[in-house]
N, C-alpha and C. Protein backbone atom coordinates (compact mmCIF):
# COMPACT_ATOMS: atom_id res chain seq x y z
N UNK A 1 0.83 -1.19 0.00
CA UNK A 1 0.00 0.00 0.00
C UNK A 1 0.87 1.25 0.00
N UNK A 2 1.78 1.25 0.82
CA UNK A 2 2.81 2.49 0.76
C UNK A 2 3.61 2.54 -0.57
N UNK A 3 3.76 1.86 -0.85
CA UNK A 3 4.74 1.46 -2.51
C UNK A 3 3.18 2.51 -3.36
N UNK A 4 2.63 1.70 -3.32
CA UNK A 4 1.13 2.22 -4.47
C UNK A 4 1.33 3.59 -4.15
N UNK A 5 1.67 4.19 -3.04
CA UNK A 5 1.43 5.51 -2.39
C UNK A 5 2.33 6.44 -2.85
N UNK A 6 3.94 5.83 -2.95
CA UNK A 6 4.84 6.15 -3.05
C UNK A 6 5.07 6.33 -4.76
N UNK A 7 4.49 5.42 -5.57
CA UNK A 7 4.48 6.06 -7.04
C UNK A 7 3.43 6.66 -6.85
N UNK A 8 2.45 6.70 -6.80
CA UNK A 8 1.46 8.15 -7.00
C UNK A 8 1.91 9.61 -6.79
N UNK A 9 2.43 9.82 -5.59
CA UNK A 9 3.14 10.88 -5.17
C UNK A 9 4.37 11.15 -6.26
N UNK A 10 5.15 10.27 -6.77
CA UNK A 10 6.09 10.68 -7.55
C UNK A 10 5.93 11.01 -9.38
N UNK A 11 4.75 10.22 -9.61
CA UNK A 11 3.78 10.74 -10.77
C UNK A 11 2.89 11.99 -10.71
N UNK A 12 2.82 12.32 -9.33
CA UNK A 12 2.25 14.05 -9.41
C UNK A 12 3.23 15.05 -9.69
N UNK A 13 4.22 14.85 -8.90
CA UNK A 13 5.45 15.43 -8.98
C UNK A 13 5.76 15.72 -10.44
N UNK A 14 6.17 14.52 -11.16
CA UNK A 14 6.21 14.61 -12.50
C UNK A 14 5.35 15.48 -13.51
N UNK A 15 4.28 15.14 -13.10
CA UNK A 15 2.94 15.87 -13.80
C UNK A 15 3.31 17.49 -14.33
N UNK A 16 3.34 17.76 -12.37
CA UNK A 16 3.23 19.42 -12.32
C UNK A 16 4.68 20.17 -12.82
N UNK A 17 6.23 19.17 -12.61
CA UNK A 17 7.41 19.91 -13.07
C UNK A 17 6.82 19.62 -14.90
N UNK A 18 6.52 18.96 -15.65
CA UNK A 18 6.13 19.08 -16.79
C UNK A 18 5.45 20.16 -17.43
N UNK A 19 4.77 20.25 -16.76
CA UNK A 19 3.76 21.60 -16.92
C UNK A 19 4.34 22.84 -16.29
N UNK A 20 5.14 22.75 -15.59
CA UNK A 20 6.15 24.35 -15.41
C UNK A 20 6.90 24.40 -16.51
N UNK A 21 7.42 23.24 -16.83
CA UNK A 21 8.74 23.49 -17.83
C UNK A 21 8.24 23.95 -19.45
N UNK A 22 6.87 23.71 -19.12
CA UNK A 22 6.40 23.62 -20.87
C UNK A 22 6.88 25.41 -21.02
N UNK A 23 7.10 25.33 -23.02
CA UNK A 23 7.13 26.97 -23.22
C UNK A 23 5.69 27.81 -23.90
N UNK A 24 5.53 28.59 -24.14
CA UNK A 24 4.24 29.15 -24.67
C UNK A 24 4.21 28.72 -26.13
N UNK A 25 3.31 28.75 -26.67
CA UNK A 25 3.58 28.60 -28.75
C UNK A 25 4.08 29.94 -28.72
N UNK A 26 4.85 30.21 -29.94
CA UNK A 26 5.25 31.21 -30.75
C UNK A 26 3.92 32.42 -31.10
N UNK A 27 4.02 33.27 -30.64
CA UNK A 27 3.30 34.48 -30.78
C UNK A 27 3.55 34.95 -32.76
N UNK A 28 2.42 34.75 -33.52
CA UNK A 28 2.96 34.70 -35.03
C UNK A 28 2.54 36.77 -35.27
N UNK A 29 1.82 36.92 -34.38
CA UNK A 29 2.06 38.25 -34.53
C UNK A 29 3.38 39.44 -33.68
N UNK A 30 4.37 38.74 -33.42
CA UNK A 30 5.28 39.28 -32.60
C UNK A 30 5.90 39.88 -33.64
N UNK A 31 6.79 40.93 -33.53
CA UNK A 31 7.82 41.22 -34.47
C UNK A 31 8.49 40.59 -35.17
N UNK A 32 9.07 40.36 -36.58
CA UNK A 32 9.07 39.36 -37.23
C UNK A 32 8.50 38.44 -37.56
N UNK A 33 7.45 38.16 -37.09
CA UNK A 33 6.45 37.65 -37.34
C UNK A 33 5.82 37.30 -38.94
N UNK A 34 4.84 37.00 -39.28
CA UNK A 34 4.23 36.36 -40.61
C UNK A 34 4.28 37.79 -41.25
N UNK A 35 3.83 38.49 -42.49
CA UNK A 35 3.98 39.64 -43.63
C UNK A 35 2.65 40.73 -42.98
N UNK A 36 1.75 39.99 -42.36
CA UNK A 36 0.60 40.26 -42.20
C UNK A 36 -0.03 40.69 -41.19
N UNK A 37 1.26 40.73 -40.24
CA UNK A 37 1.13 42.05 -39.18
C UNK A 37 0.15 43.55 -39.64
N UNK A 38 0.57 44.21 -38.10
CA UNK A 38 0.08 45.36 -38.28
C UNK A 38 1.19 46.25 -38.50
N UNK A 39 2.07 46.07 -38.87
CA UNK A 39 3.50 46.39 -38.85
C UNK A 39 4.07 46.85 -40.96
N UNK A 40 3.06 46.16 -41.24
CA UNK A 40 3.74 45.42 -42.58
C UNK A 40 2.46 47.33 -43.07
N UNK A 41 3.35 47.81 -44.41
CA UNK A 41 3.43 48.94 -45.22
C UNK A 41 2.79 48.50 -46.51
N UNK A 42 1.84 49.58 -46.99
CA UNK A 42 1.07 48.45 -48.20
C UNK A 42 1.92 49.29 -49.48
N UNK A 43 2.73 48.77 -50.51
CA UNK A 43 3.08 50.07 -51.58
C UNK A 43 2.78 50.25 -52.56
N UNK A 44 2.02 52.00 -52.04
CA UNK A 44 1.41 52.63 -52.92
C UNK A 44 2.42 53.55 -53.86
N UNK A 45 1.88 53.51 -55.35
CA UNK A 45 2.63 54.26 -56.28
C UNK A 45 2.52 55.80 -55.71
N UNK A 46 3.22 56.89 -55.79
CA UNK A 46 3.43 58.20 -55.49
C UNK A 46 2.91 58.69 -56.77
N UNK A 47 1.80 59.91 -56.53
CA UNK A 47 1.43 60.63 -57.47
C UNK A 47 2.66 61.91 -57.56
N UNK A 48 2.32 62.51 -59.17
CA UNK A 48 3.26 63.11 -59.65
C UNK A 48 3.41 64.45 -59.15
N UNK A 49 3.88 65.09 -58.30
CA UNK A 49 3.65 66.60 -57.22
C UNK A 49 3.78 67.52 -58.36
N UNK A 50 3.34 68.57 -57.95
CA UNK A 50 2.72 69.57 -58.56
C UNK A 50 4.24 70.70 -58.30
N UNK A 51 4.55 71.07 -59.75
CA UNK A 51 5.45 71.87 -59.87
C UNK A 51 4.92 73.57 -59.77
N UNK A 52 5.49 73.97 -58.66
CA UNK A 52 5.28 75.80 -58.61
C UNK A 52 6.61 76.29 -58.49
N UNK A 53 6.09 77.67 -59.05
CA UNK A 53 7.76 78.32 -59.61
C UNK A 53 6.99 79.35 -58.83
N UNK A 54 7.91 80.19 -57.75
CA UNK A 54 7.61 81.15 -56.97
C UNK A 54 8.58 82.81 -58.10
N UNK A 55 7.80 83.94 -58.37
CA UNK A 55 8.91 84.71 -58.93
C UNK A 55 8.19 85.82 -58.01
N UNK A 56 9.76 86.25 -57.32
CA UNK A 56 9.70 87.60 -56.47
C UNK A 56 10.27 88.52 -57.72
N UNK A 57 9.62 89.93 -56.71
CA UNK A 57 10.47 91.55 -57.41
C UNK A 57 11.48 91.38 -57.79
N UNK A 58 12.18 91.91 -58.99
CA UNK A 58 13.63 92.53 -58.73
C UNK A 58 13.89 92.60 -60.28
N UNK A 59 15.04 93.00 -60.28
CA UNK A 59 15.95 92.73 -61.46
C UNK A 59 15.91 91.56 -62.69
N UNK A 60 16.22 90.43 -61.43
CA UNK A 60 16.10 89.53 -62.53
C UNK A 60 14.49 88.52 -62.58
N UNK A 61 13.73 89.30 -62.45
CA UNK A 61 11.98 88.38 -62.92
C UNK A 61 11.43 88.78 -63.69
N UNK A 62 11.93 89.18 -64.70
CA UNK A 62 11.75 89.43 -66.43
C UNK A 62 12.39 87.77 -66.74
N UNK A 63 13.31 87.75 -66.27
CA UNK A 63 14.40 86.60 -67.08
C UNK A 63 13.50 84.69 -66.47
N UNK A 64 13.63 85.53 -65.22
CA UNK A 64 12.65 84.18 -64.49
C UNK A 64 11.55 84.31 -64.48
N UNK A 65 10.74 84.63 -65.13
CA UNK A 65 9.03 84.40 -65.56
C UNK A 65 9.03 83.86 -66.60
N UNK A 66 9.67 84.29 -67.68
CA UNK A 66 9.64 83.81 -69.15
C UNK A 66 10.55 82.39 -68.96
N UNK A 67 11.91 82.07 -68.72
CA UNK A 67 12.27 81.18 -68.43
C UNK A 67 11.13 79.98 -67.58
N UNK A 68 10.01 80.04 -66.86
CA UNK A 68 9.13 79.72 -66.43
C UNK A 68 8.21 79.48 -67.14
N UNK A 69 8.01 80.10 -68.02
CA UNK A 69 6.84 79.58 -68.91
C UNK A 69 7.29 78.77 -70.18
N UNK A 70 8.53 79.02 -70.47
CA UNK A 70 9.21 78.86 -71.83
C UNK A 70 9.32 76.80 -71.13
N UNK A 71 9.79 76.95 -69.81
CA UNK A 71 10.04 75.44 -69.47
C UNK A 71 8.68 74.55 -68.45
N UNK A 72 7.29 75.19 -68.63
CA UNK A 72 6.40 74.87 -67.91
C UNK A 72 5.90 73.76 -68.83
N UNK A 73 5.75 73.20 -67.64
CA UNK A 73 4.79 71.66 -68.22
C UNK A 73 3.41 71.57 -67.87
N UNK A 74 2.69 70.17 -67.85
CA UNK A 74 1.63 70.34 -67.99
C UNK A 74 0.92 70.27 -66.11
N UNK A 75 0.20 71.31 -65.88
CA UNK A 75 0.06 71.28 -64.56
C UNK A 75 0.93 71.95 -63.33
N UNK A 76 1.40 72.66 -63.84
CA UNK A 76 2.40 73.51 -63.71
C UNK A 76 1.92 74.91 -63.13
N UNK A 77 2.53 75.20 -61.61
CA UNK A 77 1.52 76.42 -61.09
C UNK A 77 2.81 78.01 -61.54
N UNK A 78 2.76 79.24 -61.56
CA UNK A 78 3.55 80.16 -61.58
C UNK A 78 2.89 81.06 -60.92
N UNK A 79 3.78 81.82 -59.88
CA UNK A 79 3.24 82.60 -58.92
C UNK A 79 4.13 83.72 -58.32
N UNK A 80 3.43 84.70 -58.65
CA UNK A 80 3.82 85.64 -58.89
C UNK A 80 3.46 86.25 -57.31
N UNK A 81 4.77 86.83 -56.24
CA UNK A 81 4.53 87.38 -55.23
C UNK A 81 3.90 88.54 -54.87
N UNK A 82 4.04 88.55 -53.79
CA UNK A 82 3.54 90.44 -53.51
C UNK A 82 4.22 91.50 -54.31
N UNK A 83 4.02 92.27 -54.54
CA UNK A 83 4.53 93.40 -55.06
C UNK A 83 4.75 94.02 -56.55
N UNK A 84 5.16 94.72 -56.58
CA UNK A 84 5.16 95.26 -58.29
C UNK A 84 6.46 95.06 -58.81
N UNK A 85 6.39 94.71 -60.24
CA UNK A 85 7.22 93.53 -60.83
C UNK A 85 7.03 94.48 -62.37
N UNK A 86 8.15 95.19 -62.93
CA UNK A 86 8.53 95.59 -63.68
C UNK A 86 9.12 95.39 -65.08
N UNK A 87 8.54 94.87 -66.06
CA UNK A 87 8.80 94.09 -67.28
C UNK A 87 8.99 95.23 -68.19
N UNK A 88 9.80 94.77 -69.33
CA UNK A 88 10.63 95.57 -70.08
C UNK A 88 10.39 94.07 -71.50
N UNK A 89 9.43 93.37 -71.29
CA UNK A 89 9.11 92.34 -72.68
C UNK A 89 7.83 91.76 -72.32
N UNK A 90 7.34 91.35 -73.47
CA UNK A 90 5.36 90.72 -73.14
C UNK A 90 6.16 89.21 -72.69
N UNK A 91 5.08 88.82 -71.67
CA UNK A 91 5.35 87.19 -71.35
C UNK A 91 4.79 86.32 -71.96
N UNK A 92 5.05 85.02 -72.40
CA UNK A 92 4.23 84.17 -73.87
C UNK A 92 4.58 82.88 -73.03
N UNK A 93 3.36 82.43 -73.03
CA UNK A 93 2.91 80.96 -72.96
C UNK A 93 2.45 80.10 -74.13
N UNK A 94 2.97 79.12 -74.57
CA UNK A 94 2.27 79.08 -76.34
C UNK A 94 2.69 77.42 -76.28
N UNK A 95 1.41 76.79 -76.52
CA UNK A 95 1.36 75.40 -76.79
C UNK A 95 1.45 74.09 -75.24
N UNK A 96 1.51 74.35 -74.40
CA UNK A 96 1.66 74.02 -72.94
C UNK A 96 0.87 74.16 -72.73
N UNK A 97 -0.40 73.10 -72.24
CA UNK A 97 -1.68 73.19 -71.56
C UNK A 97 -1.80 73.08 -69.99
N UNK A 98 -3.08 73.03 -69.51
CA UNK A 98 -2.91 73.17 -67.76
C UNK A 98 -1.80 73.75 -66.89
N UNK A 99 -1.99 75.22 -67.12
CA UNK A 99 -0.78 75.71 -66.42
C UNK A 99 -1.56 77.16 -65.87
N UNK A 100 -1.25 77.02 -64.44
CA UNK A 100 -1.61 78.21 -63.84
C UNK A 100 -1.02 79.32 -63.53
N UNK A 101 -0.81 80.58 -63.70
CA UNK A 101 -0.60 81.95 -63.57
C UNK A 101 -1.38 82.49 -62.04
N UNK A 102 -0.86 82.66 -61.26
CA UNK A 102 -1.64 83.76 -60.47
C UNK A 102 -0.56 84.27 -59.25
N UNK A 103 -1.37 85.31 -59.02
CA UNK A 103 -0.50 86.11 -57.80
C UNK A 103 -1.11 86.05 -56.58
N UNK A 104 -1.67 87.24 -55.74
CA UNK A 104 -1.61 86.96 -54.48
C UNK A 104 -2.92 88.33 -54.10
N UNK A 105 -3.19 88.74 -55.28
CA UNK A 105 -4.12 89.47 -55.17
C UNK A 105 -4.49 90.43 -55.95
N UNK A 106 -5.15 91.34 -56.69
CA UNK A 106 -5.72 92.39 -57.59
C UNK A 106 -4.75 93.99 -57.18
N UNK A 107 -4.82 93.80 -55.29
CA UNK A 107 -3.86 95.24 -54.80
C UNK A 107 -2.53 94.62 -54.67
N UNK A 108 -2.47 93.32 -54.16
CA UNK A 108 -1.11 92.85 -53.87
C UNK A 108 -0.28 92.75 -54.90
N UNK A 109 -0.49 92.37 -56.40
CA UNK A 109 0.69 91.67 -57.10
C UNK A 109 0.42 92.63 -58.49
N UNK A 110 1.77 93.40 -58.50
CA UNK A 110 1.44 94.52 -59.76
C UNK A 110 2.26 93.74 -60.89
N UNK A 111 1.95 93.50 -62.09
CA UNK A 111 2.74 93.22 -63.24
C UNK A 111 2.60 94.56 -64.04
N UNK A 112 3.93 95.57 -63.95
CA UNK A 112 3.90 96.90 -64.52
C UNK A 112 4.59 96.83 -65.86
N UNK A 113 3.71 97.06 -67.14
CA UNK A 113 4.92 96.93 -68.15
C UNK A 113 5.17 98.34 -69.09
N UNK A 114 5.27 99.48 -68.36
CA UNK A 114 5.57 100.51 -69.00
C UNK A 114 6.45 100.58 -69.63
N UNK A 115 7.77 99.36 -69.22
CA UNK A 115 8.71 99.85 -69.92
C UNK A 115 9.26 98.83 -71.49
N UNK A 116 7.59 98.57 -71.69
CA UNK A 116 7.95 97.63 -72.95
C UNK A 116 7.20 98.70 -73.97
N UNK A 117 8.30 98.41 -75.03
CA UNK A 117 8.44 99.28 -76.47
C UNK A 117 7.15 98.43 -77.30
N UNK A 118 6.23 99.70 -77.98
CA UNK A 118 5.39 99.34 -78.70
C UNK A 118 5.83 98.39 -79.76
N UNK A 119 7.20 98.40 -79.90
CA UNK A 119 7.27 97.47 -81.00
C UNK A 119 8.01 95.97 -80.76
N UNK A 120 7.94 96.14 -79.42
CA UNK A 120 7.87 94.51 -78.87
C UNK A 120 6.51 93.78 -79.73
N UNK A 121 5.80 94.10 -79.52
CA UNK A 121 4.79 93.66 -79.68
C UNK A 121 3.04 94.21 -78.98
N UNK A 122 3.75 94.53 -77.85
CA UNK A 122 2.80 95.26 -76.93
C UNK A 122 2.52 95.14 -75.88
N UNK A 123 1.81 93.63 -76.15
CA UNK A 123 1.31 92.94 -75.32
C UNK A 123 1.83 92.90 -73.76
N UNK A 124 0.82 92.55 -72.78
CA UNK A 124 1.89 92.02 -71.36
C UNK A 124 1.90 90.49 -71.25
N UNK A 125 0.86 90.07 -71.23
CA UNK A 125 1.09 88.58 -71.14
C UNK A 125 0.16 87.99 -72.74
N UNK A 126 0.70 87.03 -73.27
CA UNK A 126 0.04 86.59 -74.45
C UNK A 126 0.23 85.15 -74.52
N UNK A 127 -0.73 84.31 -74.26
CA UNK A 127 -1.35 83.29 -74.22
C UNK A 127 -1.93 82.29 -75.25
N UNK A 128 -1.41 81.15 -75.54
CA UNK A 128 -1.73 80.11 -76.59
C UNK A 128 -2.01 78.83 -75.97
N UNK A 129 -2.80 78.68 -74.79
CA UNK A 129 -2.62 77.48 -74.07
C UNK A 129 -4.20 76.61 -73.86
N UNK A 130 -4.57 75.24 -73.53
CA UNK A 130 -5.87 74.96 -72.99
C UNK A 130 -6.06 75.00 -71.49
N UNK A 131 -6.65 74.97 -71.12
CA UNK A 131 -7.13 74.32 -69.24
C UNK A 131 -6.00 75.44 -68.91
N UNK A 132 -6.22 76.46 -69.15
CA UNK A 132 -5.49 77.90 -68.76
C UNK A 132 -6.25 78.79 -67.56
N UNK A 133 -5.48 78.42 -66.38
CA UNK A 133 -5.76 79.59 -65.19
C UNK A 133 -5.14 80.71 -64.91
N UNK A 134 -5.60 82.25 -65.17
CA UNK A 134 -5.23 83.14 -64.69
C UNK A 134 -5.83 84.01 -63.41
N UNK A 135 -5.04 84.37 -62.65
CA UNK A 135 -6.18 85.01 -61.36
C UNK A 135 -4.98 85.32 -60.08
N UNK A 136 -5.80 86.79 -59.73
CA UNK A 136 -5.28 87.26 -58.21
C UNK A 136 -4.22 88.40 -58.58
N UNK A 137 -3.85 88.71 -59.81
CA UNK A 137 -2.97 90.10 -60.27
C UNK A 137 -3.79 91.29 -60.69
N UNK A 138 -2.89 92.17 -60.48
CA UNK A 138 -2.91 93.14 -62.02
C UNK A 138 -1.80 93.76 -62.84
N UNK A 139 -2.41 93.70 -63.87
CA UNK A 139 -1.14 94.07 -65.36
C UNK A 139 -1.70 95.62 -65.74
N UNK A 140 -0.69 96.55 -65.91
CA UNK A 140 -1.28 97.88 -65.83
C UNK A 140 -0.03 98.38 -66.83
N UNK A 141 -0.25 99.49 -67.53
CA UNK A 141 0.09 100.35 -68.66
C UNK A 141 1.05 99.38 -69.98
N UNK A 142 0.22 98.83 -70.48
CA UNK A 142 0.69 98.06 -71.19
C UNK A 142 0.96 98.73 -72.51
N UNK A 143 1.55 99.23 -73.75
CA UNK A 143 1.36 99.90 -75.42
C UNK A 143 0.82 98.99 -75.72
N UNK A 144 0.28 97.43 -75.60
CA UNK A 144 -0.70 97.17 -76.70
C UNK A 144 -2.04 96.39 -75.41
N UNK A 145 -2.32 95.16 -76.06
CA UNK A 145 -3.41 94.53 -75.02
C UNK A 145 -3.00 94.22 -73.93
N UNK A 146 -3.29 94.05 -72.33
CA UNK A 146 -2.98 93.80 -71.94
C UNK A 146 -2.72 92.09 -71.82
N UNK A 147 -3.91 91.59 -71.92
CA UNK A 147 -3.43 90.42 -71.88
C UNK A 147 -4.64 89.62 -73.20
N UNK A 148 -3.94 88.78 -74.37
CA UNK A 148 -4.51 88.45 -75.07
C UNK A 148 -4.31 87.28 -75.39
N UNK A 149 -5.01 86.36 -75.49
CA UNK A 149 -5.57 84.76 -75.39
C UNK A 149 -6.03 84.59 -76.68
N UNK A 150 -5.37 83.26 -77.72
CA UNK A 150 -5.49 83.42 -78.65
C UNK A 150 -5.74 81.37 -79.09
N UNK A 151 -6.44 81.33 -79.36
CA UNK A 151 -6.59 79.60 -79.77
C UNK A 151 -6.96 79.11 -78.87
N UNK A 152 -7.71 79.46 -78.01
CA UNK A 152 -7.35 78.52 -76.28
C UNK A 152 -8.84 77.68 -76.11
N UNK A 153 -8.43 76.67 -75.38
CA UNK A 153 -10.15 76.16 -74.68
C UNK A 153 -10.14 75.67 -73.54
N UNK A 154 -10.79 76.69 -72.91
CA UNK A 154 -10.89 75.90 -71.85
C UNK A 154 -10.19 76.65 -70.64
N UNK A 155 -10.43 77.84 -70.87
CA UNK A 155 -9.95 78.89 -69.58
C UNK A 155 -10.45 79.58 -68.65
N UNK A 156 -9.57 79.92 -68.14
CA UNK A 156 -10.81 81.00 -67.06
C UNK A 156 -9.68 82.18 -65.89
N UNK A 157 -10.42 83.32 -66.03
CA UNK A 157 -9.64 84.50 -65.56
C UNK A 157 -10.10 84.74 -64.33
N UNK A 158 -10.00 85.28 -63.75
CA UNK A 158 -10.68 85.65 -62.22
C UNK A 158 -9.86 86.24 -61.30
N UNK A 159 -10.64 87.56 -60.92
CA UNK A 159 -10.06 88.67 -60.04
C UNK A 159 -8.66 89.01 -60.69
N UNK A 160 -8.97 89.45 -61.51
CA UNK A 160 -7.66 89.95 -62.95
C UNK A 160 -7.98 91.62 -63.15
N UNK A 161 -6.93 92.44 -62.71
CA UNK A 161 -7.25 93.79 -63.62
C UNK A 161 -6.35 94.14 -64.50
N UNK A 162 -6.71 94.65 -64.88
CA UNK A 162 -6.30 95.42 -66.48
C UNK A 162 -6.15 96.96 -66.61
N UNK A 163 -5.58 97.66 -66.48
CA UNK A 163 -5.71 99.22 -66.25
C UNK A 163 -4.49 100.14 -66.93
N UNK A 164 -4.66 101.43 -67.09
CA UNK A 164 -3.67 102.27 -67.39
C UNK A 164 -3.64 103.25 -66.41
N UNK A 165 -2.66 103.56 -65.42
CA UNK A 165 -2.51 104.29 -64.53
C UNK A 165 -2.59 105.88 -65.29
N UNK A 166 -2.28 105.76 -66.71
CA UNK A 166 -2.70 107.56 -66.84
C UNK A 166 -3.95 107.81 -66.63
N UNK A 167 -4.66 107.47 -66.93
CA UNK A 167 -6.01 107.84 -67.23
C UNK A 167 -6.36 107.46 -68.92
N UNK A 168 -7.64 107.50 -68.87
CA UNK A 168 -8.50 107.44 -70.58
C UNK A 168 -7.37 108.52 -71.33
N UNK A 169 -7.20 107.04 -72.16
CA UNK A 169 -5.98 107.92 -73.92
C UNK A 169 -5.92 106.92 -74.62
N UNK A 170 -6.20 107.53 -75.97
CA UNK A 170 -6.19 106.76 -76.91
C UNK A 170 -5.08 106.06 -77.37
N UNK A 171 -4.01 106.46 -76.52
CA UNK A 171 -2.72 105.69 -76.85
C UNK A 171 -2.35 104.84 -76.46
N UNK A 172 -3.71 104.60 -75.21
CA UNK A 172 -3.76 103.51 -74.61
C UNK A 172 -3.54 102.17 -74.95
N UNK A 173 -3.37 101.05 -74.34
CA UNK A 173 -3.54 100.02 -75.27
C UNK A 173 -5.00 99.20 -75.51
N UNK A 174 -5.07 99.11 -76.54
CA UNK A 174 -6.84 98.78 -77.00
C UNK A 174 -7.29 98.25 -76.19
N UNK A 175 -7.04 96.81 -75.87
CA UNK A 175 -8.10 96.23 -74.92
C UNK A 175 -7.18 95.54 -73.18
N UNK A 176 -8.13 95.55 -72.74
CA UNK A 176 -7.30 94.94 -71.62
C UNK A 176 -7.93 93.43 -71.26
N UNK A 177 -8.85 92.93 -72.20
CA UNK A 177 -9.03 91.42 -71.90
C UNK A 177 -9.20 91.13 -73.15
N UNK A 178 -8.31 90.19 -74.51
CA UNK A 178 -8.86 90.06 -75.45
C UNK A 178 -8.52 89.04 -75.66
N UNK A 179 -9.51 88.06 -75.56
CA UNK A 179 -9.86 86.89 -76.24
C UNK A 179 -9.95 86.39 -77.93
N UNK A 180 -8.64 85.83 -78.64
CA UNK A 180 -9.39 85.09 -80.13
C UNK A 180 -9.27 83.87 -80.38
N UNK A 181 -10.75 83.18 -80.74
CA UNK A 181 -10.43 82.27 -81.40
C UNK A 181 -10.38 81.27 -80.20
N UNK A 182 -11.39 81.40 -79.30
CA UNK A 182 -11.30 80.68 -78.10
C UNK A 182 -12.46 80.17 -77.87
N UNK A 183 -12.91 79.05 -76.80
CA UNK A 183 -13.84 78.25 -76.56
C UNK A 183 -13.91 78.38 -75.00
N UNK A 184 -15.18 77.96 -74.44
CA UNK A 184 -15.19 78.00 -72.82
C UNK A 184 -14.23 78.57 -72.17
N UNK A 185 -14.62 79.64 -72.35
CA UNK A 185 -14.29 80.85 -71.68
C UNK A 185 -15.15 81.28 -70.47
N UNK A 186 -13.99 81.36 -69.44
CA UNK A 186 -15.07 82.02 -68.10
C UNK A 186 -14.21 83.40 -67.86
N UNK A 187 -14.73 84.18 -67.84
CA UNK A 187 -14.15 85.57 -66.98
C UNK A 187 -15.02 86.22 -66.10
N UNK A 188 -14.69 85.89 -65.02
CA UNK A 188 -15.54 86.51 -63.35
C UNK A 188 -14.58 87.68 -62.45
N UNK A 189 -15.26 88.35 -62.40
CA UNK A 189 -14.75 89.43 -60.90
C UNK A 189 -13.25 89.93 -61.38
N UNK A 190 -13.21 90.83 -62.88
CA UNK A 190 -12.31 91.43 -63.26
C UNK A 190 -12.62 92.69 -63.39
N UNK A 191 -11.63 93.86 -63.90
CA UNK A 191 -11.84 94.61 -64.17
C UNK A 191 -11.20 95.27 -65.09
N UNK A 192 -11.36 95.98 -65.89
CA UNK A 192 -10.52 96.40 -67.22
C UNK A 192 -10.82 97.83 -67.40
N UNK A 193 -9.92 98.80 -66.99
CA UNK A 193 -10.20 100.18 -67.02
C UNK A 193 -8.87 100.92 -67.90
N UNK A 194 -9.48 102.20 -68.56
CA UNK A 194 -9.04 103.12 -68.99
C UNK A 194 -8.25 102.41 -70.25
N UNK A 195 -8.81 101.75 -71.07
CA UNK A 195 -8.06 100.88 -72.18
C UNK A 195 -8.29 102.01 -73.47
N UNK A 196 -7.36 101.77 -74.43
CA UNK A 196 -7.09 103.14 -75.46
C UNK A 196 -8.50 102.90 -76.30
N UNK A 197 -8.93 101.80 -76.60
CA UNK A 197 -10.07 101.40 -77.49
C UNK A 197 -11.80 102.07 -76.45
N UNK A 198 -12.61 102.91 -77.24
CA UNK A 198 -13.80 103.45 -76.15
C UNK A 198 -14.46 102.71 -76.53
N UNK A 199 -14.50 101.43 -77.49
CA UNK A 199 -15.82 101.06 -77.71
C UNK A 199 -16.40 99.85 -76.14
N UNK A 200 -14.97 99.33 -75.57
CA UNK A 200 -14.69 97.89 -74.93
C UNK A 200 -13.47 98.21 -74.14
N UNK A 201 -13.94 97.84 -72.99
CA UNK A 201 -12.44 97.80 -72.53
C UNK A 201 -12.11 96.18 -72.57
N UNK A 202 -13.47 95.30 -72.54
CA UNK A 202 -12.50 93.73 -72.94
C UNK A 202 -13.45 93.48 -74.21
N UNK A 203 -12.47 92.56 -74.94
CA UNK A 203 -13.32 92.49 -75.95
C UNK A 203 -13.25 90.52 -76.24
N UNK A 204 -14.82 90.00 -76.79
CA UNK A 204 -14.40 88.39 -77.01
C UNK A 204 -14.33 88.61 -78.24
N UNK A 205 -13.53 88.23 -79.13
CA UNK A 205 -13.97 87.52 -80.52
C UNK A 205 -13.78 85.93 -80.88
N UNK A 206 -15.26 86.06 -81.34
CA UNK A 206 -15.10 84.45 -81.96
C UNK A 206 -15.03 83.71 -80.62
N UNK A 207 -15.30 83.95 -79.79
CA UNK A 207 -15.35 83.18 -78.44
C UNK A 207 -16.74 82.99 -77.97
N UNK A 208 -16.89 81.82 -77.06
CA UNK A 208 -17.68 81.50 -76.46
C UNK A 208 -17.58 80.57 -75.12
């Protein structure tokens, strides 16, 4: 009877050091673990960021605006800072679609081009583009249009002025919004004053 007693007692023994010694299973969500953690990064392709060309005052933003448009691609913002910005040549955008123009406000961002020769051409900014945004400047004493849009579809101007700081003269330059040869056209909350032409100070042709 004590023998019977004596393995029982030593088969409990056994039992319970078995069951201390055991180890846990493998945790499959631990670090290193299976792909399928909460750990694991899913990869997404990177969309293509949006190129803006910042041009401050000075000297040289005649050279860096046009250089800016001459190398703008499609989707492409240009932005023109505070202040008045002094051109001595018209700026040309021509064949480059979705590309935005704007400044920082109608009082904030002056594009002054008094000092371009009527026989530049005239113009201040002249435009050949589609899905064309202009907005938030003004372009003032220009010798020919101020700003003229020519083949385009698909644009739109907004909070844009147009002006001649002399006052009404016919030497003015004709129009200060002229549209040819264009399609969906929006122009909202502009203004176009003292342009050399009395019939219009903006004029559409052939637009709609």
């Amino acid at each position: 009877m004590k023998l019977a007693y004596v393995l029982l007692l030593i088969s409990a023994i056994v039992l319970v050091t078995g069951c201390a010694d055991s180890s846990p299973a493998p945790d499959p969500t631990a670090d290193g673990g299976n792909a399928g953690s909460g750990n694991s990064t899913a990869n997404v392709p990177e969309q293509d960021a949006v190129v803006r060309v910042v041009i401050q005052p000075g000297p040289d933003a005649q050279t860096e605006a046009q250089e800016a448009l001459v190398l703008a691609e499609p989707g492409d913002v240009i932005e023109f800072s505070e202040g008045t910005f002094e051109f001595d040549g018209t700026l040309s955008l021509d064949g480059v679609n979705d590309v935005t123009i704007h400044g920082k406000g109608m009082e904030k961002t002056i594009l002054n081009f008094a000092k371009l020769g009527a026989g530049k051409g005239g113009e201040g900014l002249k435009i050949k583009s589609s899905k064309f945004l202009l907005e938030d400047l003004t372009i003032e004493d220009t010798p020919g249009d101020a700003i003229k849009l020519q083949d385009c579809e698909g644009l739109t101007i907004r909070r844009v002025r147009t002006w001649w700081t002399g006052g009404p003269d016919a030497a003015n330059g004709a129009y200060g919004l002229y549209p040819v040869m264009c399609s969906n056209v929006l122009i909202e909350h502009c203004v176009a004053e003292c342009a050399g032409c009395r019939l219009a100070r903006a004029r559409v042709y052939a637009a709609n």
